[in-house]
PDB file of N, CA and C in Angstrom:
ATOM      1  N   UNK A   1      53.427 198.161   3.436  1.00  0.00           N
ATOM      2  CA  UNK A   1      54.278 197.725   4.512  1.00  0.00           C
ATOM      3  C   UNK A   1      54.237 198.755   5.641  1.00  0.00           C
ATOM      4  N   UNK A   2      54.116 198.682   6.987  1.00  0.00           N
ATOM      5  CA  UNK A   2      54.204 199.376   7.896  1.00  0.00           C
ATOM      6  C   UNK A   2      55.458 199.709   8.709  1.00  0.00           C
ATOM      7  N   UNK A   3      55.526 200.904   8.512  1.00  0.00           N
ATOM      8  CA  UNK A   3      56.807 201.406   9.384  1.00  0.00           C
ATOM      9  C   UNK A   3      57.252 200.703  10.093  1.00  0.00           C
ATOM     10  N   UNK A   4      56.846 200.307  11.284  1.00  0.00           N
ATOM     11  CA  UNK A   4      57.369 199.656  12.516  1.00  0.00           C
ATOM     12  C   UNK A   4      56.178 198.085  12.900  1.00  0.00           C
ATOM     13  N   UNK A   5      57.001 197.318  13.124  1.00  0.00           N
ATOM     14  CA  UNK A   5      56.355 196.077  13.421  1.00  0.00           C
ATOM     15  C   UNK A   5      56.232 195.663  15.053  1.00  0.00           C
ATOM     16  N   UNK A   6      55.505 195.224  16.013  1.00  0.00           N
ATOM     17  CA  UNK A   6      55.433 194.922  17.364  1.00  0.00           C
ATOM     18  C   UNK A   6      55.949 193.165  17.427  1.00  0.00           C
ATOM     19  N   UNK A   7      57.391 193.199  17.743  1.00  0.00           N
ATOM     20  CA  UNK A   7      57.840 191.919  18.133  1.00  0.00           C
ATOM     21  C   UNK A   7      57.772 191.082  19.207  1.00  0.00           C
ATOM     22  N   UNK A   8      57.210 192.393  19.884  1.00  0.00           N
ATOM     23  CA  UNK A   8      56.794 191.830  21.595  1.00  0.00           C
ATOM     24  C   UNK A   8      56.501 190.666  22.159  1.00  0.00           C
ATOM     25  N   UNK A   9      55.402 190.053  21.568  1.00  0.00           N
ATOM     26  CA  UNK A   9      54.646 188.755  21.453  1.00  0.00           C
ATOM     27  C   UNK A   9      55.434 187.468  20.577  1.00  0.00           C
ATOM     28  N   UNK A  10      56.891 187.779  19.579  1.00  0.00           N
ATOM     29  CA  UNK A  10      57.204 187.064  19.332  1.00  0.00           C
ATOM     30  C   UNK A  10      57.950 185.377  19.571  1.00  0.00           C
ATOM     31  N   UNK A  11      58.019 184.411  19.017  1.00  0.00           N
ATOM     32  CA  UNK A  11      58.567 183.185  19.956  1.00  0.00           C
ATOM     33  C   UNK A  11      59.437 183.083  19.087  1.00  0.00           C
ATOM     34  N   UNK A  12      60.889 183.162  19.721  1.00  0.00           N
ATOM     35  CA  UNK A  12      62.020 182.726  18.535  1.00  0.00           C
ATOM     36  C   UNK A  12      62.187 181.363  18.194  1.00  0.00           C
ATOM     37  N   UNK A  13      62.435 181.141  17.197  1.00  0.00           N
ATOM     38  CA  UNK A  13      62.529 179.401  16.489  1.00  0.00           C
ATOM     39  C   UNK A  13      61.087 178.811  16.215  1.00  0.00           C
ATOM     40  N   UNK A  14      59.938 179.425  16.409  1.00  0.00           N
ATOM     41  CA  UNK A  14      58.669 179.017  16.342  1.00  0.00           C
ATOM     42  C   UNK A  14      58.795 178.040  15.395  1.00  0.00           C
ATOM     43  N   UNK A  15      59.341 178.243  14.169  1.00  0.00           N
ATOM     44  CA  UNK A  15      59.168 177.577  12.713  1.00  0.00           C
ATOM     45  C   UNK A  15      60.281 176.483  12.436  1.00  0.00           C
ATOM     46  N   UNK A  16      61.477 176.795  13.537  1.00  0.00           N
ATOM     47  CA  UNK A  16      62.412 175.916  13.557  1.00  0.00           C
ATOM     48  C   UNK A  16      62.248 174.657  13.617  1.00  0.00           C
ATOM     49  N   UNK A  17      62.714 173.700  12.205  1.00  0.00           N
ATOM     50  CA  UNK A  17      62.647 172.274  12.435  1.00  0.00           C
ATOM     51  C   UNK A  17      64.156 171.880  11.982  1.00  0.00           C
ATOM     52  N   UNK A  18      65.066 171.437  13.204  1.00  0.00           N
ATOM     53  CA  UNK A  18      66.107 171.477  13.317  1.00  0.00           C
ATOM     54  C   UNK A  18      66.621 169.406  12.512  1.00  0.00           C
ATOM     55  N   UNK A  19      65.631 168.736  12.511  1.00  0.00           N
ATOM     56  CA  UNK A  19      65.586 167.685  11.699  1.00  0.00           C
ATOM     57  C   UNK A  19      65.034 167.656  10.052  1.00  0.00           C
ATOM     58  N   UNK A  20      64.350 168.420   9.705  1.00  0.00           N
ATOM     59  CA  UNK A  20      63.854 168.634   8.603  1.00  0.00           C
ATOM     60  C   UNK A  20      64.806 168.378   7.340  1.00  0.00           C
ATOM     61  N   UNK A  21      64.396 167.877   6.682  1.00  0.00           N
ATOM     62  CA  UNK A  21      65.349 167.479   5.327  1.00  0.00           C
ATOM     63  C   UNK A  21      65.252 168.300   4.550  1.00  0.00           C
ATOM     64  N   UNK A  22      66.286 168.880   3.979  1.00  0.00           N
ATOM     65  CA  UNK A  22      66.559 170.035   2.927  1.00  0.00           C
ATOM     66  C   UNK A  22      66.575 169.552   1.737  1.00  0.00           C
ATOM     67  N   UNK A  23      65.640 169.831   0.742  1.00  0.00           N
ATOM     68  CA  UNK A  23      65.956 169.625  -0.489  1.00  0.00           C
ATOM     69  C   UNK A  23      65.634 170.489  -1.373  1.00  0.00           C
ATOM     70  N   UNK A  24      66.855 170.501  -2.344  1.00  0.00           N
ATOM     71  CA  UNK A  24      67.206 172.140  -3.130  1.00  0.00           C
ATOM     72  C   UNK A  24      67.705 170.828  -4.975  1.00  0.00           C
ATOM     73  N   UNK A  25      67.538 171.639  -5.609  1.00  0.00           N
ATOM     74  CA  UNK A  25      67.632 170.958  -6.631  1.00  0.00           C
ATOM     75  C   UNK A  25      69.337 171.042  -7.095  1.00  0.00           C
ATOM     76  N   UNK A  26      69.836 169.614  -7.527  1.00  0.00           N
ATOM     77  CA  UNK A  26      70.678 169.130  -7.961  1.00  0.00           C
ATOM     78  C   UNK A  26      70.883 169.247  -9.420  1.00  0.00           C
ATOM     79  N   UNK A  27      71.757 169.649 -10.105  1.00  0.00           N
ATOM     80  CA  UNK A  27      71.871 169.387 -11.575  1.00  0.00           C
ATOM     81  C   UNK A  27      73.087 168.529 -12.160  1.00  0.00           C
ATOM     82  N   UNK A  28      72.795 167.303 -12.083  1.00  0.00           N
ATOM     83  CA  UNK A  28      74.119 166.748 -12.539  1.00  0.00           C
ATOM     84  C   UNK A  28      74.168 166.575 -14.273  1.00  0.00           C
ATOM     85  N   UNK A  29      75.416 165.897 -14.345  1.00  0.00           N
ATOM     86  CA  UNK A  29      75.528 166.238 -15.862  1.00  0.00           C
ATOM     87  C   UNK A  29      74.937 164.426 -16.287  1.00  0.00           C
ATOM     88  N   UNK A  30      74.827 163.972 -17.593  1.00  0.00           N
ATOM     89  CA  UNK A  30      73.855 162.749 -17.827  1.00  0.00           C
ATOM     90  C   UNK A  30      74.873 162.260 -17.594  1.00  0.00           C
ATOM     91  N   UNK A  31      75.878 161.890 -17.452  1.00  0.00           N
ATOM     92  CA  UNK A  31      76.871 160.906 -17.250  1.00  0.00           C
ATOM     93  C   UNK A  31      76.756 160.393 -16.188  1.00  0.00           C
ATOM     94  N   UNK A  32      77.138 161.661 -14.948  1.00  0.00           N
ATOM     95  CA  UNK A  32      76.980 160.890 -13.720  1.00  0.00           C
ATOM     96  C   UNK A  32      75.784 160.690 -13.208  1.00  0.00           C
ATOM     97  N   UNK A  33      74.656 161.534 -14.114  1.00  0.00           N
ATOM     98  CA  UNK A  33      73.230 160.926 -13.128  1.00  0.00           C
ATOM     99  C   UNK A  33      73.215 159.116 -13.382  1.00  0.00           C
ATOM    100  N   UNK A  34      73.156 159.303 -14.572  1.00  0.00           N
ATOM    101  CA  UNK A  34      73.309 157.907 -15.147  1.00  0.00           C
ATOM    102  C   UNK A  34      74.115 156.551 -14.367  1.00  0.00           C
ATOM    103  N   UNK A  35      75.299 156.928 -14.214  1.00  0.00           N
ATOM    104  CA  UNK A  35      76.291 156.313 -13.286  1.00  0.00           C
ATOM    105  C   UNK A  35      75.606 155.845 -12.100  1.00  0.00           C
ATOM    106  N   UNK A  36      75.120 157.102 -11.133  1.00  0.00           N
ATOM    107  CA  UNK A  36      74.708 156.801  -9.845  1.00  0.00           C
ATOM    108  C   UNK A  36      73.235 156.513  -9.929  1.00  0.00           C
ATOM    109  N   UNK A  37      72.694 156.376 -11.186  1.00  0.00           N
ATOM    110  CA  UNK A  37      71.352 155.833 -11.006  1.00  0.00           C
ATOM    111  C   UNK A  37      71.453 154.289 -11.095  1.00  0.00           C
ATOM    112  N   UNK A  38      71.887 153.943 -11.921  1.00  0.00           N
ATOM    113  CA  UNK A  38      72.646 152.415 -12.332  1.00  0.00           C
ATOM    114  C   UNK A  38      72.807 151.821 -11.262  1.00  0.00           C
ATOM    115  N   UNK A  39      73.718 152.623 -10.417  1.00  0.00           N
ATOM    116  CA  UNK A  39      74.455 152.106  -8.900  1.00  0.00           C
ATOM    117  C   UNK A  39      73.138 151.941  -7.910  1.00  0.00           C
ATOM    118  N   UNK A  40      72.558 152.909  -8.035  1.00  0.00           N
ATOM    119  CA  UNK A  40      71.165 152.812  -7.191  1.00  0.00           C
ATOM    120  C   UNK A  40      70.237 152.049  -7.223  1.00  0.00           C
ATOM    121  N   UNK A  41      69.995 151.514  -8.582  1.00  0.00           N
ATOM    122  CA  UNK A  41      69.063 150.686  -8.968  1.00  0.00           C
ATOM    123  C   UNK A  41      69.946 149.215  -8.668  1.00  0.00           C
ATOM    124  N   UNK A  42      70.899 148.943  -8.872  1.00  0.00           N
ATOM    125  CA  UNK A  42      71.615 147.732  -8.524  1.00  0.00           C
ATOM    126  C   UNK A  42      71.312 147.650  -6.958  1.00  0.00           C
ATOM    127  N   UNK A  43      71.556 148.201  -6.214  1.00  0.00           N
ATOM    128  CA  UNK A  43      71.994 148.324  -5.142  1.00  0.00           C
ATOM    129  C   UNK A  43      70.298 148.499  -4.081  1.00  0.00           C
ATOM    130  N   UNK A  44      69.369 148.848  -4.838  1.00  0.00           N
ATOM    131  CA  UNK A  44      67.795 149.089  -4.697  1.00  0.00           C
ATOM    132  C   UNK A  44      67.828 150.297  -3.513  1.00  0.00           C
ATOM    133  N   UNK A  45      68.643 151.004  -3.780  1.00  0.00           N
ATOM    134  CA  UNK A  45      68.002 151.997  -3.001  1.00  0.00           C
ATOM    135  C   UNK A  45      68.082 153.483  -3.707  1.00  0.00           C
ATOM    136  N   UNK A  46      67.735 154.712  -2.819  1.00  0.00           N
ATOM    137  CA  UNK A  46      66.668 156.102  -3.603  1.00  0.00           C
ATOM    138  C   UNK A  46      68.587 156.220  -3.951  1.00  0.00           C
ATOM    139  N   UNK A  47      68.471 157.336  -5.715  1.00  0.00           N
ATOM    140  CA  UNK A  47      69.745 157.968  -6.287  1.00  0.00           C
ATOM    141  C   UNK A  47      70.015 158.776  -4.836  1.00  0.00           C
ATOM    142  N   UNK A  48      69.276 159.703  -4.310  1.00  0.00           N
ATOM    143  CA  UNK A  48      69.509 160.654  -3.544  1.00  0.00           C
ATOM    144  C   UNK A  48      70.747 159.961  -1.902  1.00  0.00           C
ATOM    145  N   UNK A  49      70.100 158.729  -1.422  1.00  0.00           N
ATOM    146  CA  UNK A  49      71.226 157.923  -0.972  1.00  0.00           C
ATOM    147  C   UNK A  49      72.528 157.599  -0.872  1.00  0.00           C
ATOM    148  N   UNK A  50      72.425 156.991  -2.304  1.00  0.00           N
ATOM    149  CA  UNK A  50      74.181 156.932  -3.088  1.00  0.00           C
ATOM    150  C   UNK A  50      74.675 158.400  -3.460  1.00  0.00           C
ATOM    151  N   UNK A  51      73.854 159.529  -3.905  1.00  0.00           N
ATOM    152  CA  UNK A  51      74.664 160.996  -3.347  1.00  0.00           C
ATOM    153  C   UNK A  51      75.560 161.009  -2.706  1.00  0.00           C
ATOM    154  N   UNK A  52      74.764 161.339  -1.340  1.00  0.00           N
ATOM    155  CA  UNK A  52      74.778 161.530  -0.278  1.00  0.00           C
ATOM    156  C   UNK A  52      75.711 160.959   0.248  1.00  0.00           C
ATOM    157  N   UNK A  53      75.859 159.654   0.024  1.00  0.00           N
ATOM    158  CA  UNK A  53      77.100 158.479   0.959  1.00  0.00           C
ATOM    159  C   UNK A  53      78.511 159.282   0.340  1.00  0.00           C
ATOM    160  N   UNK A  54      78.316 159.574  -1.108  1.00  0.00           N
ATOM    161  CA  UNK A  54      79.433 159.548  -2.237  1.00  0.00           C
ATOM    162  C   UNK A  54      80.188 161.104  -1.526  1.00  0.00           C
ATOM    163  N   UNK A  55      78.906 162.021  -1.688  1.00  0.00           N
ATOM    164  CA  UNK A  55      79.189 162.799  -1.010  1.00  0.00           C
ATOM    165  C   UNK A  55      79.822 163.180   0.668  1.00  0.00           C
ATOM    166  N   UNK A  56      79.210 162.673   1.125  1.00  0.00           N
ATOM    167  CA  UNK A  56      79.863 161.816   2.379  1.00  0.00           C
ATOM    168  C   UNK A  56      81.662 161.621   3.027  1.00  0.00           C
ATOM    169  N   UNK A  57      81.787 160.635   2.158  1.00  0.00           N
ATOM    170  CA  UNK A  57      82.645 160.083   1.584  1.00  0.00           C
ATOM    171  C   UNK A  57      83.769 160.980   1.313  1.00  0.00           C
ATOM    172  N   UNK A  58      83.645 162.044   0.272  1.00  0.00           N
ATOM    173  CA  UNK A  58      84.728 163.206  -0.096  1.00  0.00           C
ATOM    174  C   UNK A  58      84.192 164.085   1.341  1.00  0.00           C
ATOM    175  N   UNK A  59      83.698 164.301   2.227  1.00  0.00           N
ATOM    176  CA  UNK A  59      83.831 165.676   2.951  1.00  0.00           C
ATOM    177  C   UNK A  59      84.900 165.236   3.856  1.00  0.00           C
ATOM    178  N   UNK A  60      84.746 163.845   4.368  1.00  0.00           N
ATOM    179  CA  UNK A  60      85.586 163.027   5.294  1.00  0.00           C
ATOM    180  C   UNK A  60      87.325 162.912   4.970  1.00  0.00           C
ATOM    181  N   UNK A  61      87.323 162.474   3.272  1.00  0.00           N
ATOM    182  CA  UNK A  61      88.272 163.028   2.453  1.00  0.00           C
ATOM    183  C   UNK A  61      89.203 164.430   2.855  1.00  0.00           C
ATOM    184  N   UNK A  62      87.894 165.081   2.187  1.00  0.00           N
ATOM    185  CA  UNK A  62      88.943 166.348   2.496  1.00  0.00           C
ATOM    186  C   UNK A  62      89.177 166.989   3.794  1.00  0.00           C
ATOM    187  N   UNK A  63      88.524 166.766   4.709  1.00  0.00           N
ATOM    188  CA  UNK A  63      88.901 167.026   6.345  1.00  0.00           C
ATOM    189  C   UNK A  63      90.127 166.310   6.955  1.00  0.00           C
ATOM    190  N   UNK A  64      90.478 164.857   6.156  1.00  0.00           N
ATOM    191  CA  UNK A  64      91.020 164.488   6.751  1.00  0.00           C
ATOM    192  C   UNK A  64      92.480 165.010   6.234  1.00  0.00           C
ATOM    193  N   UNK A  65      92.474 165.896   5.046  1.00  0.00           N
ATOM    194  CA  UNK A  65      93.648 166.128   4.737  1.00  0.00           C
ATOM    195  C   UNK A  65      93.842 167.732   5.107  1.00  0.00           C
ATOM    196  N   UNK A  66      93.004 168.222   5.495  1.00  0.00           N
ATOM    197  CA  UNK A  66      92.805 169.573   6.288  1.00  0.00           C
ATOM    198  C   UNK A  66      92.638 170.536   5.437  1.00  0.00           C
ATOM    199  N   UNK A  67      91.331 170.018   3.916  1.00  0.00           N
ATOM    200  CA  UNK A  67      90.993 171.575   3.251  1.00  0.00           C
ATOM    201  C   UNK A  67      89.515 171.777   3.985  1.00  0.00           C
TER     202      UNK A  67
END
């Protein structure tokens, strides 16, 4: 590694993709994968979807009660 690095030439956000979808791994327990896979497959769309809405759903929840 070198002491000192030349930032001079650098472009900030070069790599920034401010739309890019984040995905980090989930561990649910078999119950509820199960649950919301069921729901997903009824419903024909990706588990990650019905998450998301569910999830959704409680942030709106709890904002609206001011945690």
């Amino acid at each position: 590694m070198k002491k000192e690095y030349d930032f001079s030439k650098a472009v900030q956000g070069k790599f920034y993709r401010p739309i890019a979808k984040l995905e980090i791994p989930v561990y649910l327990d078999k119950e509820v994968k199960e649950f919301f896979s069921k729901t997903a497959s009824k419903k024909k769309i990706d588990l990650d979807k019905v998450v998301n809405t569910v999830l959704r759903k409680e942030m709106e929840m709890l904002k609206a009660i001011g945690v």
